[in-house]
C-alpha atoms as a PDB file:
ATOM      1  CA  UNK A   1     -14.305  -6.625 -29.019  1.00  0.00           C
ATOM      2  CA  UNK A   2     -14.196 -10.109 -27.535  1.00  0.00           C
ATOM      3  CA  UNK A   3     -13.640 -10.792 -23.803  1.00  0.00           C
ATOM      4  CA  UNK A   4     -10.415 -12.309 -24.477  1.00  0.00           C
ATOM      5  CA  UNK A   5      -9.384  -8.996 -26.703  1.00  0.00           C
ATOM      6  CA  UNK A   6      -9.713  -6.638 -23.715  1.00  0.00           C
ATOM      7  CA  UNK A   7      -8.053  -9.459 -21.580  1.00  0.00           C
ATOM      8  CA  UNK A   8      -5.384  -9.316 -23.699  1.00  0.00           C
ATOM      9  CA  UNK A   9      -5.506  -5.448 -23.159  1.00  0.00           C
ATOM     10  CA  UNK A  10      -5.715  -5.284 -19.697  1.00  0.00           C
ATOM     11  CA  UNK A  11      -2.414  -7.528 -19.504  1.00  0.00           C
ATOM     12  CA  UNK A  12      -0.755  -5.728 -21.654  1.00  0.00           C
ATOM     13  CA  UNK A  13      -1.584  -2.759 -20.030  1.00  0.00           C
ATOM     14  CA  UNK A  14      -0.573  -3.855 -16.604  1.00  0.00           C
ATOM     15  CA  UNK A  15       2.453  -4.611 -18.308  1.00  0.00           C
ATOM     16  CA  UNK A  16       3.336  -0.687 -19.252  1.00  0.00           C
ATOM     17  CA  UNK A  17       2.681   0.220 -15.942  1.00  0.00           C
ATOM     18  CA  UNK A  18       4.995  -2.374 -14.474  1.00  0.00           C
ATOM     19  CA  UNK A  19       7.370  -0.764 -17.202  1.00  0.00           C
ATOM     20  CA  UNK A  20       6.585   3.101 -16.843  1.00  0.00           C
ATOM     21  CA  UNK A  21       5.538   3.475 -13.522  1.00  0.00           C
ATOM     22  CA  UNK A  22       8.831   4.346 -11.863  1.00  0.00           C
ATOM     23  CA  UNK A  23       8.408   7.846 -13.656  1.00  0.00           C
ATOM     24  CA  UNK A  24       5.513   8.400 -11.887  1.00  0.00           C
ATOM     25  CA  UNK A  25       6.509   7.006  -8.275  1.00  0.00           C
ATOM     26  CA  UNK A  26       4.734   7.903  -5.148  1.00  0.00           C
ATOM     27  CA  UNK A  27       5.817   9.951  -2.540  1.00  0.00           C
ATOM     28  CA  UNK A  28       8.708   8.625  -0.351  1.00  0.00           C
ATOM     29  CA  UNK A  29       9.189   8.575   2.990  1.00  0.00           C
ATOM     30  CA  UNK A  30      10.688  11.618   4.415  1.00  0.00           C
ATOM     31  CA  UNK A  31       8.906  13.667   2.291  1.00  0.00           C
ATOM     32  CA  UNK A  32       5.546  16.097   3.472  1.00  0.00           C
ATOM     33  CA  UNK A  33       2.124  14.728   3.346  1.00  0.00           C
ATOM     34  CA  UNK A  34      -0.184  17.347   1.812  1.00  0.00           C
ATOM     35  CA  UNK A  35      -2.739  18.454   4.078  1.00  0.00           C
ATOM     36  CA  UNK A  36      -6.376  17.314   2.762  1.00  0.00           C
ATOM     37  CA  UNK A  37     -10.239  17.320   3.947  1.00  0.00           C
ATOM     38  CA  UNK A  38     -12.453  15.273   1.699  1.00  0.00           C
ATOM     39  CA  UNK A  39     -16.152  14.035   1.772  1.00  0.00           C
ATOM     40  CA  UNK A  40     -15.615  10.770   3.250  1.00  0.00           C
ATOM     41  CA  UNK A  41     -18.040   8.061   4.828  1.00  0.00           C
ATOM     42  CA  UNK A  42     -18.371   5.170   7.603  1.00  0.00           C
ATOM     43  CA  UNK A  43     -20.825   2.965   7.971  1.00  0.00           C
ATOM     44  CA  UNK A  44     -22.584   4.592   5.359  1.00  0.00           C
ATOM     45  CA  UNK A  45     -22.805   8.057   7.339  1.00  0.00           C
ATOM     46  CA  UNK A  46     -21.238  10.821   4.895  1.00  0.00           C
ATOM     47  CA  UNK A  47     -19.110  13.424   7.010  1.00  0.00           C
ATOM     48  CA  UNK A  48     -15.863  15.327   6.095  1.00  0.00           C
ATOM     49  CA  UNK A  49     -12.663  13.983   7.061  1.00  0.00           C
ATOM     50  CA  UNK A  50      -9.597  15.995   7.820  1.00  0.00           C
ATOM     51  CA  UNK A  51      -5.777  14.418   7.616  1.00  0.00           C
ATOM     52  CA  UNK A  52      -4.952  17.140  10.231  1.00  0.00           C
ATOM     53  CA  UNK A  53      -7.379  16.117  13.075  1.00  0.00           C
ATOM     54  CA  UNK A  54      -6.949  12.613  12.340  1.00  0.00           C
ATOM     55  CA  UNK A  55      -3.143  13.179  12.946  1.00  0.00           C
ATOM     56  CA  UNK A  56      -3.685  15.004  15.893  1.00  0.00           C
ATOM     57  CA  UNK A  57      -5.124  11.594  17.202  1.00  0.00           C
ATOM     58  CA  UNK A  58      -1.809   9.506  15.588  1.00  0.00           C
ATOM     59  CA  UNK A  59      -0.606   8.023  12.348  1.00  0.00           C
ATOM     60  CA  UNK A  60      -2.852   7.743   9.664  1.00  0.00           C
ATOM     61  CA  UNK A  61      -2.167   4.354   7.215  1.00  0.00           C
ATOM     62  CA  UNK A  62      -3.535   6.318   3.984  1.00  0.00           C
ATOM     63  CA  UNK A  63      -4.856   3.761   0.732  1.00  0.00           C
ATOM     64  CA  UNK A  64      -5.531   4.503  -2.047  1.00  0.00           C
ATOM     65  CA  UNK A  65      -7.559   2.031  -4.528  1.00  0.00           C
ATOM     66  CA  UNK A  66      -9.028   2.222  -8.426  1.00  0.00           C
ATOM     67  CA  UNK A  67     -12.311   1.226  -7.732  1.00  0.00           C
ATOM     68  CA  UNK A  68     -15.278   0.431  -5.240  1.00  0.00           C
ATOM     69  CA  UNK A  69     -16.450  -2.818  -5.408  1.00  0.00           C
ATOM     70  CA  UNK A  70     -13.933  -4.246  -7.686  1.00  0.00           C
ATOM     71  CA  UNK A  71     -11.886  -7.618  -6.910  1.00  0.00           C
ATOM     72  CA  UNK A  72      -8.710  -5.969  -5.750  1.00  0.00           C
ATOM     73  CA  UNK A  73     -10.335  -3.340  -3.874  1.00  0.00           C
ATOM     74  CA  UNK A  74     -12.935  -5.920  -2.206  1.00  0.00           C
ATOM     75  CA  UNK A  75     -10.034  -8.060  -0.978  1.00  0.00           C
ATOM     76  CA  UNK A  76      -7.507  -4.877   0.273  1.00  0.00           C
ATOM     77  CA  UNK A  77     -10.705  -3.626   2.543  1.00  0.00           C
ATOM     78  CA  UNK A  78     -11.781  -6.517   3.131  1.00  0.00           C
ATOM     79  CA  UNK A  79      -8.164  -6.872   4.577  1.00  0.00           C
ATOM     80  CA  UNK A  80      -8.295  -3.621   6.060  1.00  0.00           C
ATOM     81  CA  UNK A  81     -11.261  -3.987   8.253  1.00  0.00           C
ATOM     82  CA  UNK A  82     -10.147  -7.678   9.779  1.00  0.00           C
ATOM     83  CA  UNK A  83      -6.731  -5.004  10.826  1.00  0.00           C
ATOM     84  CA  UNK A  84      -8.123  -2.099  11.566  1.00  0.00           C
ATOM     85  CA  UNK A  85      -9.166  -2.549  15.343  1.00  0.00           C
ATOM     86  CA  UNK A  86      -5.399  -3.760  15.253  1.00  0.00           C
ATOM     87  CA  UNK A  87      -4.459  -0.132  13.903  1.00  0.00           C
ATOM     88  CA  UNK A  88      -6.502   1.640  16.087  1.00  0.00           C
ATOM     89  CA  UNK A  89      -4.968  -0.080  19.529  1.00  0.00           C
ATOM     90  CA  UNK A  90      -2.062   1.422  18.098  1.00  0.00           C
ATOM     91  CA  UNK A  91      -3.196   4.803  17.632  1.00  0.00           C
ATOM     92  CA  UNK A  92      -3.422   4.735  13.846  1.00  0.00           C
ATOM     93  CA  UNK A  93      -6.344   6.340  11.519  1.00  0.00           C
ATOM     94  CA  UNK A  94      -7.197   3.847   8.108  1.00  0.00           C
ATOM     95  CA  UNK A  95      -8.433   6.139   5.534  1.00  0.00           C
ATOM     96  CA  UNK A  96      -9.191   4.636   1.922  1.00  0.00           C
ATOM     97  CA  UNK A  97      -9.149   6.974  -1.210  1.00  0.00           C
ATOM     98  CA  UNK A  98     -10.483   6.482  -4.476  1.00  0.00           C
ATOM     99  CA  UNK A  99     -11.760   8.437  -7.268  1.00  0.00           C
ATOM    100  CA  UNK A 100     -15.670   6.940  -6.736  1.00  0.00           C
ATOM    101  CA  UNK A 101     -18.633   9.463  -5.666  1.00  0.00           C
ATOM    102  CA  UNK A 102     -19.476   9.449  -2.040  1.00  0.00           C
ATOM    103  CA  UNK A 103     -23.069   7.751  -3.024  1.00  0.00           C
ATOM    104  CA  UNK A 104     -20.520   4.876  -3.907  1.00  0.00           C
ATOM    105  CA  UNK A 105     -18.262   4.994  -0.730  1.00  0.00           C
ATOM    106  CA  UNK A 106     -21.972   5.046   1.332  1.00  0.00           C
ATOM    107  CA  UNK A 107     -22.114   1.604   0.223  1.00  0.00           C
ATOM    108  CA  UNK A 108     -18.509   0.143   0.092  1.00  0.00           C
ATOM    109  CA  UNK A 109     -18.537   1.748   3.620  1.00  0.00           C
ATOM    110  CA  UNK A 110     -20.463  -0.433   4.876  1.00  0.00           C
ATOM    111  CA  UNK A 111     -20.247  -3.949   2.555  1.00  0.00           C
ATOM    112  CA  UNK A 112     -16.765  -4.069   1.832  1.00  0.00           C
ATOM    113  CA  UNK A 113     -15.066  -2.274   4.884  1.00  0.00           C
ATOM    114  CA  UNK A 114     -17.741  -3.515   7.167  1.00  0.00           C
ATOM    115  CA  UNK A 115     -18.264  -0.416   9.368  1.00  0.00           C
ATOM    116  CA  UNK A 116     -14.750  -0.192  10.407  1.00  0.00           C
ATOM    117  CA  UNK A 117     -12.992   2.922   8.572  1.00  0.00           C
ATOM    118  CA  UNK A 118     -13.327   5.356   6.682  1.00  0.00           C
ATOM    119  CA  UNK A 119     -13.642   5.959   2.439  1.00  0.00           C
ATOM    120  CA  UNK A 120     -13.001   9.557   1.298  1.00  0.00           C
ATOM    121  CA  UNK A 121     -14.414  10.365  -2.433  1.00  0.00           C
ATOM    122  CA  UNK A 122     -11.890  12.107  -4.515  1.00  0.00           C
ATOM    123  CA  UNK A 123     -14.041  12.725  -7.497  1.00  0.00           C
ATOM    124  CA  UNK A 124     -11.553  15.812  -9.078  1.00  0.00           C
ATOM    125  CA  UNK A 125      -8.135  13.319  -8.346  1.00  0.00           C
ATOM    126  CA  UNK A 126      -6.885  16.449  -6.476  1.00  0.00           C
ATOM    127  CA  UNK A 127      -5.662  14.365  -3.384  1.00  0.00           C
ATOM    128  CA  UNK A 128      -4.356  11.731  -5.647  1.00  0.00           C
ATOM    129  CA  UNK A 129      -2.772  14.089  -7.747  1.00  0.00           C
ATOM    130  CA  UNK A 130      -0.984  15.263  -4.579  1.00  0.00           C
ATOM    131  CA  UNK A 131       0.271  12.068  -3.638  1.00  0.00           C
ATOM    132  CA  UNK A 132       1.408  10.937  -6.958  1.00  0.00           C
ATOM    133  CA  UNK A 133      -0.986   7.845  -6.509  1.00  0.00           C
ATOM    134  CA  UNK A 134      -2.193   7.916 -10.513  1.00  0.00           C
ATOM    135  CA  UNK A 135      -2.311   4.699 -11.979  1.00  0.00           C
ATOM    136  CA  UNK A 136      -0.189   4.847 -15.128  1.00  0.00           C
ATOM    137  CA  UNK A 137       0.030   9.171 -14.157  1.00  0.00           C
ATOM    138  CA  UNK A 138      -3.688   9.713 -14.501  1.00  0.00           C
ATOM    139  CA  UNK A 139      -3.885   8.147 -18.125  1.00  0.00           C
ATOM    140  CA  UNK A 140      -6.411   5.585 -16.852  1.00  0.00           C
ATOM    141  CA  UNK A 141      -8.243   7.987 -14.755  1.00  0.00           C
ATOM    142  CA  UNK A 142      -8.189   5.714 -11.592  1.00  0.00           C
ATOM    143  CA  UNK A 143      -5.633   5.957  -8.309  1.00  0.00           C
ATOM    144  CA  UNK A 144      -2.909   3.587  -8.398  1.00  0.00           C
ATOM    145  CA  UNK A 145      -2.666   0.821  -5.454  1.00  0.00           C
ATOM    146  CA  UNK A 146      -0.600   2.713  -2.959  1.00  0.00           C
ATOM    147  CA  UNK A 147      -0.518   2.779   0.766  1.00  0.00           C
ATOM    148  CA  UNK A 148       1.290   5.309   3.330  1.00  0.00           C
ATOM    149  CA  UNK A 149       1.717   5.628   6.483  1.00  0.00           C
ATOM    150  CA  UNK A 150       2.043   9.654   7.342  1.00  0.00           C
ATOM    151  CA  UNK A 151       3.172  10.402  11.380  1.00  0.00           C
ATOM    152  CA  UNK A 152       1.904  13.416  13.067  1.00  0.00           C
ATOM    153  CA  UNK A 153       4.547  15.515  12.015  1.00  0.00           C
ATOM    154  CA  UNK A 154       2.666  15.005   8.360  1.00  0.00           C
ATOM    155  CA  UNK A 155       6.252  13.159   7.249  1.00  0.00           C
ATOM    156  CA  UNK A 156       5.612   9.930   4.681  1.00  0.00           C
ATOM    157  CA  UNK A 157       6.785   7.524   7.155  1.00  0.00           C
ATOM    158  CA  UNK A 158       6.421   4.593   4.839  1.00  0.00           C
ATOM    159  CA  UNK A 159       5.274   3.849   0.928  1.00  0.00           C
ATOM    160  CA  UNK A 160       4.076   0.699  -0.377  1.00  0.00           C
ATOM    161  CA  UNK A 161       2.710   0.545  -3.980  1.00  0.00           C
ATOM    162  CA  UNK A 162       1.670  -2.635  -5.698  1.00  0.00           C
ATOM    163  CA  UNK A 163      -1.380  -4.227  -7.999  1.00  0.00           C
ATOM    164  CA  UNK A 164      -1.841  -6.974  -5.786  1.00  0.00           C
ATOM    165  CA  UNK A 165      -4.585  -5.884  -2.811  1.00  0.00           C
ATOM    166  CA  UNK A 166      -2.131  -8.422  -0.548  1.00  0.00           C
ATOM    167  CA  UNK A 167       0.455  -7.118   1.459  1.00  0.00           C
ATOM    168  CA  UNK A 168      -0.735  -3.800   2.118  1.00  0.00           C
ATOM    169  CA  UNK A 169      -2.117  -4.485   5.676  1.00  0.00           C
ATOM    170  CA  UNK A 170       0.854  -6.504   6.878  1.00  0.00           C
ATOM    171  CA  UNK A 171       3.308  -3.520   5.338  1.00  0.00           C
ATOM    172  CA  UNK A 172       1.683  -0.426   6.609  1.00  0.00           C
ATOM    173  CA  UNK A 173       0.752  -2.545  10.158  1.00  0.00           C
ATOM    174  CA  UNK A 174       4.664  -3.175  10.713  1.00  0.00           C
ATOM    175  CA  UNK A 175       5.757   0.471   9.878  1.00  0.00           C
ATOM    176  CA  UNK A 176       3.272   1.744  12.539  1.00  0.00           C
ATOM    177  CA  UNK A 177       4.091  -0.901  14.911  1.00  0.00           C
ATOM    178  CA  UNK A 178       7.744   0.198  14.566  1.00  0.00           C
ATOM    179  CA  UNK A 179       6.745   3.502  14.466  1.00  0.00           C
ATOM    180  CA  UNK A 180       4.916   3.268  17.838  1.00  0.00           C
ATOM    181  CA  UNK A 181       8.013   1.489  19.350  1.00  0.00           C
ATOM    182  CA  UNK A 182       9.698   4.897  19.023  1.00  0.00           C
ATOM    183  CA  UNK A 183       6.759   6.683  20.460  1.00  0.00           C
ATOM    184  CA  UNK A 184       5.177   5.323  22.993  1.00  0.00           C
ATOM    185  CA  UNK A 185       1.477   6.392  23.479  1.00  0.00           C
ATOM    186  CA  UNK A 186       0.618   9.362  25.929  1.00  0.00           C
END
């Protein structure tokens, strides 16, 4: 098939999920965060992260992304680490979740989120399963492009889904800034 066939694919599939995807929305906020520990790395150092002691620390701002090292996911962590010194002043966790093997995340770790948060493999989709972030409900076999913000109390605060790797930051940093408004750090 010709590079303009599987263009013409891709568009048309990015069409069906503009279409369809309301039948497989994301979680919304109010509801409960499911608790999760994954294989996770920063700075290319593998360890296991845990959504419960990061929330012990504050909110956690949550991603989830199709792919290392693609376009979109280059420019949302690339977006990501320029905030994420902003997130942690106010007491938030960045985590980034995709379906790609932690040898993978070693490396995105440290090129595409330059040393400043964490990627957590999800090789089985379990956690994305979990919190309905599926592109297209799994068909494709990638996570959708979804972001929450989950408080302590392991409620979806806020729930921002979209294909375009903009907007994420700015969303999820003015939920936990208004968040934070409402509790004041300790």
């Amino acid at each position: 098939m010709t590079s303009r066939g599987m263009k013409r694919i891709f568009v048309l599939l990015l069409a069906l999920v503009s279409v369809v995807k309301p039948a497989w929305s994301a979680l919304k906020p109010g509801d409960l965060a499911t608790d999760f520990t994954a294989q996770a790395s920063l700075a290319g150092n593998e360890f296991n992260f845990s959504l419960a002691e990061a929330l012990k620390r504050g909110p956690v701002v949550l991603y989830f992304y199709p792919a290392a090292f693609t376009e979109g996911c280059t420019i949302e962590a690339h977006n990501f680490a320029e905030a994420t010194d902003a997130f942690a002043a106010l007491g938030a966790t960045v985590i980034g979740v995709s379906k790609d093997n932690i040898e993978t995340l070693k490396r995105f770790s440290v090129s595409e989120c330059r040393n400043k948060f964490a990627v957590a493999a999800d090789k089985d989709g379990k956690i994305t399963k979990a919190y309905k972030a599926s592109l297209m409900g799994g068909l494709l076999g990638v996570a959708d492009r979804t972001s929450y913000v989950i408080t302590p109390d392991y409620r979806i605060l806020f729930t921002y889904s979209a294909l375009d790797p903009n907007g994420h930051v700015d969303k999820t940093m003015a939920a936990v800034r208004n968040w934070r408004l409402g509790h004041p750090a300790k």
